[in-house]
N, C-alpha and C. Protein backbone atom coordinates (compact mmCIF):
# COMPACT_ATOMS: atom_id res chain seq x y z
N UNK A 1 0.85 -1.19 0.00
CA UNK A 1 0.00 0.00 0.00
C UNK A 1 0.88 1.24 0.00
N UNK A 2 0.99 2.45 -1.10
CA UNK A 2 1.83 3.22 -0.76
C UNK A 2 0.96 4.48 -1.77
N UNK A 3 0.71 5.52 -0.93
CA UNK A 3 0.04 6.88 -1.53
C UNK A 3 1.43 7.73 -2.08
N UNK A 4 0.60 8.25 -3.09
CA UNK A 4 1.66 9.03 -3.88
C UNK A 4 0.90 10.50 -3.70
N UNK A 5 2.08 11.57 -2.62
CA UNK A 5 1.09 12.68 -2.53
C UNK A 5 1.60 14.30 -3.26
N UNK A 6 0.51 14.28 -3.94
CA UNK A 6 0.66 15.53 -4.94
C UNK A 6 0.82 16.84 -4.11
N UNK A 7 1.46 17.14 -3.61
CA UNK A 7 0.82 18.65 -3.38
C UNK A 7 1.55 20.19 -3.62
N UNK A 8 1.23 21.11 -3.83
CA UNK A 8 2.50 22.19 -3.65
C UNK A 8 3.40 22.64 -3.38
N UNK A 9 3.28 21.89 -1.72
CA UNK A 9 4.51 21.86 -1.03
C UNK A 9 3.89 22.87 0.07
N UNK A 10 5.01 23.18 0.95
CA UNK A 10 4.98 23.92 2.38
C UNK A 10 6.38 24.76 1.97
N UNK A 11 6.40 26.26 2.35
CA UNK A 11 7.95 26.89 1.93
C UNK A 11 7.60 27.64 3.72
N UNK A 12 9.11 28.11 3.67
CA UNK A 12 9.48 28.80 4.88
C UNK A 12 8.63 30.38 4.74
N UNK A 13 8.46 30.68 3.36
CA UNK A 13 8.10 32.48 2.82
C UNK A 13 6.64 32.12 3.24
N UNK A 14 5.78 31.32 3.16
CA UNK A 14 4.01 30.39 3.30
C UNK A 14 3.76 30.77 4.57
N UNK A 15 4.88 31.16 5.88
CA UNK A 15 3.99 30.53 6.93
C UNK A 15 3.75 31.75 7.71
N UNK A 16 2.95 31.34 8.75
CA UNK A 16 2.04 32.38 9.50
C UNK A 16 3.67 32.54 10.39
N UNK A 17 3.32 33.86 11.22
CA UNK A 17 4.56 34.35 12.38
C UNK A 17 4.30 33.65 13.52
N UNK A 18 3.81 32.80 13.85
CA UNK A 18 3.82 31.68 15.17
C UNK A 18 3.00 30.60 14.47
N UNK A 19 3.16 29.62 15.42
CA UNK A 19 3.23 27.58 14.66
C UNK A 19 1.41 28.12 14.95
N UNK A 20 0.68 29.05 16.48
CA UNK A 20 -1.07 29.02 16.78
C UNK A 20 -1.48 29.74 15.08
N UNK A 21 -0.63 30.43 14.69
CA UNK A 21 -1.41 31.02 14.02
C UNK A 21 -1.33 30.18 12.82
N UNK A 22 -0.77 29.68 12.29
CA UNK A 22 -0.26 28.82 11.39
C UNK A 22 -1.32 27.62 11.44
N UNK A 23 -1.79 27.14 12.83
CA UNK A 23 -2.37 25.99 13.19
C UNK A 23 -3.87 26.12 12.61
N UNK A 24 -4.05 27.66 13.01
CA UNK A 24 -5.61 28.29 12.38
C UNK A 24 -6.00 28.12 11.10
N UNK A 25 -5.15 28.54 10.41
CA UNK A 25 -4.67 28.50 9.07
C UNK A 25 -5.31 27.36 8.37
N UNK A 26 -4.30 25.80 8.22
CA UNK A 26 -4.44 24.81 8.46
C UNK A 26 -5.86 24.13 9.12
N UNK A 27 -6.11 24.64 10.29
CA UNK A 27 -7.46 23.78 10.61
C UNK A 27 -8.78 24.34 9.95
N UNK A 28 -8.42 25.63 9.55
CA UNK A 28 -9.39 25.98 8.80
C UNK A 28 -10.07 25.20 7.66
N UNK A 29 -8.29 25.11 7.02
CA UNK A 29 -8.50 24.43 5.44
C UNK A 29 -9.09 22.86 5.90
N UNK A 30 -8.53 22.51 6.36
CA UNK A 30 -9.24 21.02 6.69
C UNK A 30 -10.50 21.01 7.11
N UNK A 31 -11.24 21.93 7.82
CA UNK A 31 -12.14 22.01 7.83
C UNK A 31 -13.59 22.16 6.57
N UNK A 32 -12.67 23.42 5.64
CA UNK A 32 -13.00 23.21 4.80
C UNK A 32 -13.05 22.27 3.88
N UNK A 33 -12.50 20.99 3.83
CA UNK A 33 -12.12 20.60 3.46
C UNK A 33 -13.01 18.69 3.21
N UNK A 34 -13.99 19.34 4.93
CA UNK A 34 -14.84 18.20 5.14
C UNK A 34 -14.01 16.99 5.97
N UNK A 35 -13.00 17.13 6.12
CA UNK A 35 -12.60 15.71 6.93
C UNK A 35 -13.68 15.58 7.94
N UNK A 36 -13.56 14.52 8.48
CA UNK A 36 -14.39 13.87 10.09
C UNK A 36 -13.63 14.13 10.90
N UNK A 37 -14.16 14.72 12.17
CA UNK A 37 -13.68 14.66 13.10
C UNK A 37 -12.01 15.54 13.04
N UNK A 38 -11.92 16.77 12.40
CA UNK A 38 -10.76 17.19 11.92
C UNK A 38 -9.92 17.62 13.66
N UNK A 39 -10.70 17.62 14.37
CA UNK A 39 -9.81 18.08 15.66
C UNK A 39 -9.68 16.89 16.76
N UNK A 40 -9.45 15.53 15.84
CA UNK A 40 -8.87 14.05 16.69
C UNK A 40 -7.62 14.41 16.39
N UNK A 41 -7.49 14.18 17.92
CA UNK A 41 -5.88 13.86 17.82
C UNK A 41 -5.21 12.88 18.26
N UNK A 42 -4.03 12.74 18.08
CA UNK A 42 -3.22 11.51 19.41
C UNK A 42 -2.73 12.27 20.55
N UNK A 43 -2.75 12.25 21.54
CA UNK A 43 -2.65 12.38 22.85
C UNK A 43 -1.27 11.24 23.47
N UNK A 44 0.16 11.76 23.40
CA UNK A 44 0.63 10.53 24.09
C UNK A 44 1.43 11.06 25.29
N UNK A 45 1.72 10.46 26.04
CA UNK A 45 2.05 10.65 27.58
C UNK A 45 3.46 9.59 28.19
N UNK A 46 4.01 9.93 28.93
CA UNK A 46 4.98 8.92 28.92
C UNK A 46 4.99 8.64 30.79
N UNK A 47 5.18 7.87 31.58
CA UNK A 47 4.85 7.61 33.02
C UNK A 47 6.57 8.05 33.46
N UNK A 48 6.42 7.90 34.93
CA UNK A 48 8.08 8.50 35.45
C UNK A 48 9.50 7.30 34.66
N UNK A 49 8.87 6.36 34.37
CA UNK A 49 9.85 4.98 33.95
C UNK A 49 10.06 5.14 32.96
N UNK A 50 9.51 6.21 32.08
CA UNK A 50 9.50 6.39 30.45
C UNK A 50 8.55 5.63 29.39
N UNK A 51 7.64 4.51 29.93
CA UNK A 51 6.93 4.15 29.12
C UNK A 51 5.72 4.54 28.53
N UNK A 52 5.65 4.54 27.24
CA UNK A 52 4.52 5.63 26.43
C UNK A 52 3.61 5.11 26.31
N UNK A 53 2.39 5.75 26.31
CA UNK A 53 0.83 5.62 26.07
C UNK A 53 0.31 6.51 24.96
N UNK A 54 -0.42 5.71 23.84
CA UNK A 54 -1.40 7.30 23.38
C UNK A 54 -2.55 6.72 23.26
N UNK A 55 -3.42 7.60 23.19
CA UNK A 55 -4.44 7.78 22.76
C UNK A 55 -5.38 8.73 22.03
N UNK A 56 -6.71 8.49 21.35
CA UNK A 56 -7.14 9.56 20.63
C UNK A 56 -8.15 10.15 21.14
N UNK A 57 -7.82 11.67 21.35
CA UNK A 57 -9.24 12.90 22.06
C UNK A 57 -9.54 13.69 21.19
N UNK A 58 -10.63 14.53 21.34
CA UNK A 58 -10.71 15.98 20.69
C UNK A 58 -10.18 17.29 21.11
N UNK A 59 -9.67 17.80 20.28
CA UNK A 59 -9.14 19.38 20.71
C UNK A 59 -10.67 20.14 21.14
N UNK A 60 -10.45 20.66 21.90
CA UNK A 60 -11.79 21.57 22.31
C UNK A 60 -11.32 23.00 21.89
N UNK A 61 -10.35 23.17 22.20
CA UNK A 61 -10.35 24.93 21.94
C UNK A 61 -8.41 24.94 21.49
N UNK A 62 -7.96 26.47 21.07
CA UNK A 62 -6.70 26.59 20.88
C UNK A 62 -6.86 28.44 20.50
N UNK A 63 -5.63 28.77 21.36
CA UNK A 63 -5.40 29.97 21.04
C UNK A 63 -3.98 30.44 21.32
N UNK A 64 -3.55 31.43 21.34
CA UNK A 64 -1.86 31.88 21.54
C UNK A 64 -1.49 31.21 22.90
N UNK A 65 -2.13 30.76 23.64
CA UNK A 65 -1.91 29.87 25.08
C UNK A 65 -1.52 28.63 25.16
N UNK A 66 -2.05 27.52 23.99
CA UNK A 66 -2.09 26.56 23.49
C UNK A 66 -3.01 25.63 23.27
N UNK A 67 -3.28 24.51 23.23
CA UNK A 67 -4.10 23.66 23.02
C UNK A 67 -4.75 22.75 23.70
N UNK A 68 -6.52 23.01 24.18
CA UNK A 68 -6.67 22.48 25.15
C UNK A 68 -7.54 20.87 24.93
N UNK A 69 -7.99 20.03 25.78
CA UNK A 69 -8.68 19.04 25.80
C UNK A 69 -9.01 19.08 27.27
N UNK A 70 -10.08 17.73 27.24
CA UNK A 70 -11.06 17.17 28.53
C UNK A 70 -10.32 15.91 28.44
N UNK A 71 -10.52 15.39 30.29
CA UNK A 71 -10.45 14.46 30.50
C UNK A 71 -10.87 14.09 31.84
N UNK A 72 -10.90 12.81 32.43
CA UNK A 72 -11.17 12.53 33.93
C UNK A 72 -9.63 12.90 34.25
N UNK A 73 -9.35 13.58 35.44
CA UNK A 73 -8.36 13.10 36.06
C UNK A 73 -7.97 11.84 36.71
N UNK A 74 -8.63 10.85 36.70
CA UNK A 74 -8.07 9.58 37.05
C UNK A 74 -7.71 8.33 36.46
N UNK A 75 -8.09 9.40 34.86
CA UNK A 75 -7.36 8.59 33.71
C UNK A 75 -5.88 8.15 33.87
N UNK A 76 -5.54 7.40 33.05
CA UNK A 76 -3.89 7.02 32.88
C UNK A 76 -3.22 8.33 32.32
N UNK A 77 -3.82 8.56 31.60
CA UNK A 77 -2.98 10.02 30.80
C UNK A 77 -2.78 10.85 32.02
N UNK A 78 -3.68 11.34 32.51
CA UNK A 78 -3.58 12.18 33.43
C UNK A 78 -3.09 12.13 35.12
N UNK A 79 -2.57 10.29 35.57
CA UNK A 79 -1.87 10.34 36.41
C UNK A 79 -0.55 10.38 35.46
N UNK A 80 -0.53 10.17 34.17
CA UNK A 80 0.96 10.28 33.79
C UNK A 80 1.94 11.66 33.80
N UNK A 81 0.71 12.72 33.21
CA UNK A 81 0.82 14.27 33.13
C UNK A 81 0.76 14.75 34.77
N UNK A 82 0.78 14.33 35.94
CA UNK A 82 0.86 14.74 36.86
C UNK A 82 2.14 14.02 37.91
N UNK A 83 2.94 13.44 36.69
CA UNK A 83 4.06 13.55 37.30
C UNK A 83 5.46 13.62 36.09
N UNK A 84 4.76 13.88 34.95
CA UNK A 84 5.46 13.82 33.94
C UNK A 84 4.78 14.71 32.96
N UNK A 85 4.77 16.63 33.03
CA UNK A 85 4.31 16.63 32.24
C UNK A 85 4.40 16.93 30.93
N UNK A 86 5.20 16.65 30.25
CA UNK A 86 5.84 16.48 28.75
C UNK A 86 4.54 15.49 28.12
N UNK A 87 4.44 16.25 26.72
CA UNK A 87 2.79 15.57 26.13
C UNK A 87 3.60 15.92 24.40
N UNK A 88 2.63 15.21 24.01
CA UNK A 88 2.83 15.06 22.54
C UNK A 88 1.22 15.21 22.00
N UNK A 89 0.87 16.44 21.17
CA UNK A 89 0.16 15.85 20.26
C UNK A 89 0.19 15.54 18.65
N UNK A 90 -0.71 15.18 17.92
CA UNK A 90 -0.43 14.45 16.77
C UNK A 90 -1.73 14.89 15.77
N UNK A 91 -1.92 15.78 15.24
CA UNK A 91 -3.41 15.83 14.05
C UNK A 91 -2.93 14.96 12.75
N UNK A 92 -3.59 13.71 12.74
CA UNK A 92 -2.87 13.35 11.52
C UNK A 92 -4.05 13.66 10.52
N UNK A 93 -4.02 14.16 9.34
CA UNK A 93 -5.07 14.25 8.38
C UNK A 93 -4.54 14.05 7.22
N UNK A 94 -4.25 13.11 7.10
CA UNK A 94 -4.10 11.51 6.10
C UNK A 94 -4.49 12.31 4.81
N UNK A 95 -5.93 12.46 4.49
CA UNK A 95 -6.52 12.38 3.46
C UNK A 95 -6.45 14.15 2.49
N UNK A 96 -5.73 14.84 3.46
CA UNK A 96 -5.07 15.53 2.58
C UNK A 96 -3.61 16.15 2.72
N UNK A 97 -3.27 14.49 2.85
CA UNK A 97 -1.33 14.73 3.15
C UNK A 97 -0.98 15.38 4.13
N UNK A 98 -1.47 15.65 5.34
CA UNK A 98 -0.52 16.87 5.96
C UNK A 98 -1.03 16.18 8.09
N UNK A 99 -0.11 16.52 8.56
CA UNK A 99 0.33 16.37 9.75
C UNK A 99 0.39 17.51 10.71
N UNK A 100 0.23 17.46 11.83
CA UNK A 100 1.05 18.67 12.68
C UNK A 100 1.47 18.03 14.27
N UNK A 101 2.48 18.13 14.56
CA UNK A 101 2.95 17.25 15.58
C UNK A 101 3.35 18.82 16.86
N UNK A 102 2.55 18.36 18.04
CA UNK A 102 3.03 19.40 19.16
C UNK A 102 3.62 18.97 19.83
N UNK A 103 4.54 19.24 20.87
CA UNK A 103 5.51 19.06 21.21
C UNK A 103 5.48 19.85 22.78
N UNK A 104 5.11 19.87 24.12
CA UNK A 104 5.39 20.65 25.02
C UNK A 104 4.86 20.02 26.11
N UNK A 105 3.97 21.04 27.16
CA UNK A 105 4.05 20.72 28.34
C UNK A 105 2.56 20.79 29.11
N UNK A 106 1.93 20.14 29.80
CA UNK A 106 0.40 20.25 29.72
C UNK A 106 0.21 20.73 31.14
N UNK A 107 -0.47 21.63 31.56
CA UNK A 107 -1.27 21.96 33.10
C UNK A 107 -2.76 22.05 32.87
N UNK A 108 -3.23 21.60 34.53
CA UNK A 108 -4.35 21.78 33.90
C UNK A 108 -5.44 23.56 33.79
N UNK A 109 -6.45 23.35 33.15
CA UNK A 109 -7.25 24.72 32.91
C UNK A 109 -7.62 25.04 33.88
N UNK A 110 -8.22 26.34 34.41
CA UNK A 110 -9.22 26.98 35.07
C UNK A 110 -10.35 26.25 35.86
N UNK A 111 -10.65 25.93 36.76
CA UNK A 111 -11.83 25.26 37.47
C UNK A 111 -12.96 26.29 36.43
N UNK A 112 -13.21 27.37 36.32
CA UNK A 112 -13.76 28.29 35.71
C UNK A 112 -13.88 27.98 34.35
N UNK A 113 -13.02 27.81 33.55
CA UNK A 113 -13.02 27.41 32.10
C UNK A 113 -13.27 25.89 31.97
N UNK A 114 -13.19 24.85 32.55
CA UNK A 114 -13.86 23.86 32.31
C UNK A 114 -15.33 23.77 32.59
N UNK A 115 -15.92 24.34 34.27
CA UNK A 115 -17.11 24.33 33.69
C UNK A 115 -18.15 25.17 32.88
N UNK A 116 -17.30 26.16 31.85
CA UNK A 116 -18.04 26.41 30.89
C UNK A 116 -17.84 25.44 30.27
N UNK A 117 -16.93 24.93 29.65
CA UNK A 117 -16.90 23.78 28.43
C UNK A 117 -17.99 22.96 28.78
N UNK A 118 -18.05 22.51 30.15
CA UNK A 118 -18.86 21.27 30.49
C UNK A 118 -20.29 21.37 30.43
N UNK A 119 -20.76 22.66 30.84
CA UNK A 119 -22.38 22.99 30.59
C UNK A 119 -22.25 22.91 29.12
N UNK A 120 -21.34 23.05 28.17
CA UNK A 120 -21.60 23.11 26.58
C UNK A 120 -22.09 22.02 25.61
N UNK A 121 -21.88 21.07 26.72
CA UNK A 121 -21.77 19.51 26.22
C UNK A 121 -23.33 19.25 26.21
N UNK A 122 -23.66 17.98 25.17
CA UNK A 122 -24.73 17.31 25.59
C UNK A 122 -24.99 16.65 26.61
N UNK A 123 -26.50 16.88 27.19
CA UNK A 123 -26.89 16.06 28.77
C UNK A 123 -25.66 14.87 28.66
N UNK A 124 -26.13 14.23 27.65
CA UNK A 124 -25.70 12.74 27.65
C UNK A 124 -24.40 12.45 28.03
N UNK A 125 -23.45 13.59 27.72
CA UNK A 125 -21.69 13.66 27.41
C UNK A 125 -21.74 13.40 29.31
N UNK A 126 -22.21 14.75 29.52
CA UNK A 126 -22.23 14.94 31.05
C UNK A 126 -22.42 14.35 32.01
N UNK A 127 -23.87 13.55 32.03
CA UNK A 127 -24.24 12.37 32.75
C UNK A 127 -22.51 11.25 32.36
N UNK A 128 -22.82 11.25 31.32
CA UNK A 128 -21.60 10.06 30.84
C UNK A 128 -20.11 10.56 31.75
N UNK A 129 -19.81 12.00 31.55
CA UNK A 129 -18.25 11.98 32.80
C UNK A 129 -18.61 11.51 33.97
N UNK A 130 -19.75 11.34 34.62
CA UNK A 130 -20.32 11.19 36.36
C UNK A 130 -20.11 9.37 35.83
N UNK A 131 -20.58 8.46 34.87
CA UNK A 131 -21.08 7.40 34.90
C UNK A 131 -19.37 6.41 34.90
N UNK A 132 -18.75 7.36 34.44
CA UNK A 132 -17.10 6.41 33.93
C UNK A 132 -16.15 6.70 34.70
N UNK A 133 -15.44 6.04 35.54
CA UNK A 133 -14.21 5.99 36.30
C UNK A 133 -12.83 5.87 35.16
N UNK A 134 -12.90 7.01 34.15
CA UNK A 134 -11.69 6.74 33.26
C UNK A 134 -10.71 5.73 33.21
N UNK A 135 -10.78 4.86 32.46
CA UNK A 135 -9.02 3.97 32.95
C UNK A 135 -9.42 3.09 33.60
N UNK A 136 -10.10 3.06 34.66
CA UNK A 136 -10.45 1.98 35.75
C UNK A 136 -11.06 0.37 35.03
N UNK A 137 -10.40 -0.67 35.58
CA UNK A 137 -10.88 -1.83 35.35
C UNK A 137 -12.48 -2.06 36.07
N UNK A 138 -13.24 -2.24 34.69
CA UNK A 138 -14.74 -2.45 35.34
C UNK A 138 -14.72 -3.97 35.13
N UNK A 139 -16.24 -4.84 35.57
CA UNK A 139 -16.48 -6.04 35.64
C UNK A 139 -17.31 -6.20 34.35
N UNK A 140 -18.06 -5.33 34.01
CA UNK A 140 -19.21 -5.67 32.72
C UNK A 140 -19.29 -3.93 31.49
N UNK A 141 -20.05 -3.86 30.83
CA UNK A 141 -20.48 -3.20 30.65
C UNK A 141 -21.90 -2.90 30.74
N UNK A 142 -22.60 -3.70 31.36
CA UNK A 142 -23.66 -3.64 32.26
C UNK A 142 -23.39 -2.95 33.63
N UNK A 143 -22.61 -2.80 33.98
CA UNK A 143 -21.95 -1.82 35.11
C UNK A 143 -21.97 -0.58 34.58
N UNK A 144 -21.53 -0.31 33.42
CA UNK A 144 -21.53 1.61 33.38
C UNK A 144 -22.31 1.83 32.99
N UNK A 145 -23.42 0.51 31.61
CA UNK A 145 -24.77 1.34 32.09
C UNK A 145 -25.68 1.13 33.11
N UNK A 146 -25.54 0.59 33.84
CA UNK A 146 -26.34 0.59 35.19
C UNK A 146 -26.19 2.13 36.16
N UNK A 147 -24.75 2.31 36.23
CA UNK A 147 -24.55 3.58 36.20
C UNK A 147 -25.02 4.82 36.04
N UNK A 148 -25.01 4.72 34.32
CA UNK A 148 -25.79 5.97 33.80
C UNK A 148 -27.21 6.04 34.16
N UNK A 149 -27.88 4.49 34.24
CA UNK A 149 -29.53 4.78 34.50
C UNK A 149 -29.55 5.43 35.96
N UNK A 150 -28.34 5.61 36.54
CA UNK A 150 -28.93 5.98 38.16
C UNK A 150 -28.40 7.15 38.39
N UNK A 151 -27.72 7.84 37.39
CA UNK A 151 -27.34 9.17 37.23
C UNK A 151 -28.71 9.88 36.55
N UNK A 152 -29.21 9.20 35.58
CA UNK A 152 -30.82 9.79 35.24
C UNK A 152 -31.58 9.75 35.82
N UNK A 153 -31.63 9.10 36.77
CA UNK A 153 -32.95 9.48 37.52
C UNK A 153 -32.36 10.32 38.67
N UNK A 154 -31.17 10.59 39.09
CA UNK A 154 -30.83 11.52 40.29
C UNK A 154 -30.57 12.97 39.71
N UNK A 155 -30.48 13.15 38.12
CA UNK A 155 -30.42 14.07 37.50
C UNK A 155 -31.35 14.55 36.10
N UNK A 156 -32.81 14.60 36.74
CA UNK A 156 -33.51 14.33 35.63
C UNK A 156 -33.75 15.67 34.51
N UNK A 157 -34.41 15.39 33.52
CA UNK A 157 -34.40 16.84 32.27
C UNK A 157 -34.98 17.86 33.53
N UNK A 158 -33.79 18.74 33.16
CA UNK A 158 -34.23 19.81 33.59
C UNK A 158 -33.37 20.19 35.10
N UNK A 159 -32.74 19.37 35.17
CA UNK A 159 -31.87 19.56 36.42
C UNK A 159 -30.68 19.51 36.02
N UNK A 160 -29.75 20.39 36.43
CA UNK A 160 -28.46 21.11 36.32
C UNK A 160 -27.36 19.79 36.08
N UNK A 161 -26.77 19.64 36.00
CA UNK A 161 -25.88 18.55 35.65
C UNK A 161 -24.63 19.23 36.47
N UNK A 162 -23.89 18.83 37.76
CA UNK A 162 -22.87 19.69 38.27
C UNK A 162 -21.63 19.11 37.54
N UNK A 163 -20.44 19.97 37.77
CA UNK A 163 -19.30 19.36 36.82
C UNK A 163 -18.58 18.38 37.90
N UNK A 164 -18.49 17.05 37.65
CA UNK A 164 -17.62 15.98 38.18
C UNK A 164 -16.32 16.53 38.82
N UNK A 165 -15.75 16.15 40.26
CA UNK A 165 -14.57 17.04 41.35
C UNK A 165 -13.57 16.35 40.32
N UNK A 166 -13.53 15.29 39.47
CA UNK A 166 -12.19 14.54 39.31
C UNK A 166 -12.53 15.13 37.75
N UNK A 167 -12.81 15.97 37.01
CA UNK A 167 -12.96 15.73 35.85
C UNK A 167 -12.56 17.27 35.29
N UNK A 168 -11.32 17.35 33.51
CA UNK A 168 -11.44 18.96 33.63
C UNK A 168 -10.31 18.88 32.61
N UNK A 169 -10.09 19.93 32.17
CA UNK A 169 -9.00 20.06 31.23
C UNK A 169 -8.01 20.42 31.20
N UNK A 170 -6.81 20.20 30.26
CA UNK A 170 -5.42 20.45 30.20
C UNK A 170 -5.15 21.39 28.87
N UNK A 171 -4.19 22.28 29.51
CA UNK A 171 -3.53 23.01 27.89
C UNK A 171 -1.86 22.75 27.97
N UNK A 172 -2.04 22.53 26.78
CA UNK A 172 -0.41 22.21 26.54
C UNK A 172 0.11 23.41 25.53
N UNK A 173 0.98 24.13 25.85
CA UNK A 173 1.61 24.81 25.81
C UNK A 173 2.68 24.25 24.70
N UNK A 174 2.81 24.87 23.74
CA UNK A 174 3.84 24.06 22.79
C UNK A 174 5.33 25.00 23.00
N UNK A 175 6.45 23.56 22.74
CA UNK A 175 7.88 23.92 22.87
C UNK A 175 8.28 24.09 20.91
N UNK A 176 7.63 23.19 20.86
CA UNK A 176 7.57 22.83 19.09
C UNK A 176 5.88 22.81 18.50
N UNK A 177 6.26 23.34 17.29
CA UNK A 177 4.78 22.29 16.16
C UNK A 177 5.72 22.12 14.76
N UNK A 178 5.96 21.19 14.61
CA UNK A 178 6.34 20.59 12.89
C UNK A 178 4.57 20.20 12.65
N UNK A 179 4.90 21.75 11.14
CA UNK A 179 4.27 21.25 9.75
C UNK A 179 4.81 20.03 9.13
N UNK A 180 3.91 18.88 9.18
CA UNK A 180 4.49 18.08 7.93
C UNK A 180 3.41 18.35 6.52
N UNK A 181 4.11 18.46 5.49
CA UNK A 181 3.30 18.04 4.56
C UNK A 181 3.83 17.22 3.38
N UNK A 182 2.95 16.68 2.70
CA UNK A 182 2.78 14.65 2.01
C UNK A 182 3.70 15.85 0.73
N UNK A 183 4.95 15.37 -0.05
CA UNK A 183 5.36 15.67 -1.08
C UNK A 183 5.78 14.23 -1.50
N UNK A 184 5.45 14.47 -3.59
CA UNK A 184 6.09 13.37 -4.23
C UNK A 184 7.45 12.85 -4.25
N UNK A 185 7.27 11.52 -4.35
CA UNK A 185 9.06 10.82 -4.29
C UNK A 185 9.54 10.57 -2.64
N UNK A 186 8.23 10.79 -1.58
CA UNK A 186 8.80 10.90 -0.08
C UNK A 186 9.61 11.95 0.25
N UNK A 187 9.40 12.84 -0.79
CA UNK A 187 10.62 14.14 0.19
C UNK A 187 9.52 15.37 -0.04
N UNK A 188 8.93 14.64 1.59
CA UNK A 188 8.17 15.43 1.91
C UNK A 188 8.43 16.97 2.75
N UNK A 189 7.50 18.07 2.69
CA UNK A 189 8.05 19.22 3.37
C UNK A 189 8.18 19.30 5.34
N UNK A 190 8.92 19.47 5.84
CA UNK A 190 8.71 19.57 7.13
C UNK A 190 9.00 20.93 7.86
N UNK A 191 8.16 21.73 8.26
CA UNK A 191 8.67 22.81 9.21
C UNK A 191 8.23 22.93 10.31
N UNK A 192 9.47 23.44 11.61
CA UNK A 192 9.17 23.02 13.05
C UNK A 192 9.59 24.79 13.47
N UNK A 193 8.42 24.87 13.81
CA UNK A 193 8.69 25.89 15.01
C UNK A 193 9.25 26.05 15.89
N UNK A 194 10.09 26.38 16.66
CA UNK A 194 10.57 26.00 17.96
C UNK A 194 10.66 27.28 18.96
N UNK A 195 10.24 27.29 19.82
CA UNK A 195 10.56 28.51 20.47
C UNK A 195 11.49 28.61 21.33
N UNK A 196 11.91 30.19 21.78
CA UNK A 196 13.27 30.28 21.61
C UNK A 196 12.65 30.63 23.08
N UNK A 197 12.06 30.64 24.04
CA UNK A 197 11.59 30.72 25.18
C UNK A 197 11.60 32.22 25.90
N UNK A 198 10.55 32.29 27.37
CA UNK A 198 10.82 33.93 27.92
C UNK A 198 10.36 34.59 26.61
N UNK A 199 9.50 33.99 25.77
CA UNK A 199 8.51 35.30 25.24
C UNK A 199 9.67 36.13 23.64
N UNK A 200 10.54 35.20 23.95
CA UNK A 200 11.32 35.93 22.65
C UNK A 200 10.66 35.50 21.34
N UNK A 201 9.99 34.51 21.12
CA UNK A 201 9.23 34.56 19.37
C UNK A 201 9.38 32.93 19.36
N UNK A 202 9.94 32.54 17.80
CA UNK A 202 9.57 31.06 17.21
C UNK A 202 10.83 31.45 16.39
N UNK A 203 11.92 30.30 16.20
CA UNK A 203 12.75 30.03 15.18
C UNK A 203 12.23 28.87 14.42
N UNK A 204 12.31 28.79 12.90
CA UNK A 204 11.50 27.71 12.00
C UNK A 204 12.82 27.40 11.69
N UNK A 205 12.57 25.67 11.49
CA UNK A 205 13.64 24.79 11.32
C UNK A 205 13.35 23.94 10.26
N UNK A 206 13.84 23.88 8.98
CA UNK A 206 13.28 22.43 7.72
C UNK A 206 14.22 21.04 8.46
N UNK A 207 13.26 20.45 8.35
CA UNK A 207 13.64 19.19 8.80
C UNK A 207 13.77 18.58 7.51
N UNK A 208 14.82 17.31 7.37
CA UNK A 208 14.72 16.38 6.18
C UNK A 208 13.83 15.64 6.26
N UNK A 209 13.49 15.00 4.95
CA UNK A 209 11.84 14.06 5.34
C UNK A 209 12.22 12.47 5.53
């Protein structure tokens, strides 16, 4: 199986003056673009021993601060990020050649800014953070929905849904973002942002492909 990818290319003169603004750019076009689900990402985490985990979430929001997501805190990711917090994320969007890989450091958000996110959600999402012990080994899946039916009736239409004590979001702050993008013959384009830290700007770096 091997894609052959056409595209213009990525040049150093193309890009926005920081990797957020650049990212806008980019998620725009993909957006436009119709992919599914254009703000899945990989999520990977590494524990104090060094061994890596990923997994795939949604970006909820992103701005000059960085890039945020939800999660339980008693997920694996998130006992990993609370003693390790170096994070990786990953947008891969395959279907029109192009990548963006972050690179930095995750804390978590605002008690304040998560539960806006969290009233934003559907009942269902909400009930659903109260019904799941993230990560945790269950016995059935007749257990979490047994769960949820007893979160509906203690929280019925029309009653407030409070935001879960263990549950909330992280922004990761990027050290890096490499643009990749799909060029013919495998020599594809790569550019990495890197910041030069203390607020001094972004140096862009071509990587070989």
């Amino acid at each position: 199986m091997r894609e052959q990818y056409r595209s213009e290319g990525l040049s150093e003169a193309g890009l926005a003056p920081d990797p957020y603004e650049q990212f806008a750019i980019w998620f725009a076009e993909v957006f436009a673009a119709g992919l599914r689900e254009p703000n899945a990402m990989v999520v990977s985490t590494a524990d104090p021993d060094g061994r890596p985990s990923s997994r795939t979430v949604l970006l909820k929001g992103y701005d000059h601060r960085g890039f945020v997501f939800y999660t339980n805190y008693g997920s694996r990711k998130a006992a990993d990020l609370a003693r390790n917090p170096y994070v990786s994320l990953l947008f891969p969007w395959h279907p029109i050649g192009r990548q963006v890989i972050v690179a930095g450091t995750a804390e978590r958000v605002d008690p304040a800014e998560t539960a806006v996110y969290f009233h934003s959600r559907p009942r269902g999402s909400q009930l659903g953070a109260w019904a799941s012990v993230q990560s945790a080994v269950v016995a059935s899946r007749e257990e979490i929905d047994a769960a949820y039916e007893r979160l509906l009736a203690r929280y019925p239409e029309g009653e407030p849904v409070p935001v879960p004590t263990g549950w909330g979001g992280y922004r990761v702050t990027a050290e890096s973002v490499e643009f990749w993008q799909g060029r013919e013959n495998r020599l594809h384009d790569r550019l990495r942002y890197v910041s030069e830290g203390h607020g001094e700007g972004w140096r862009v770096e071509r990587l070989s492909p």
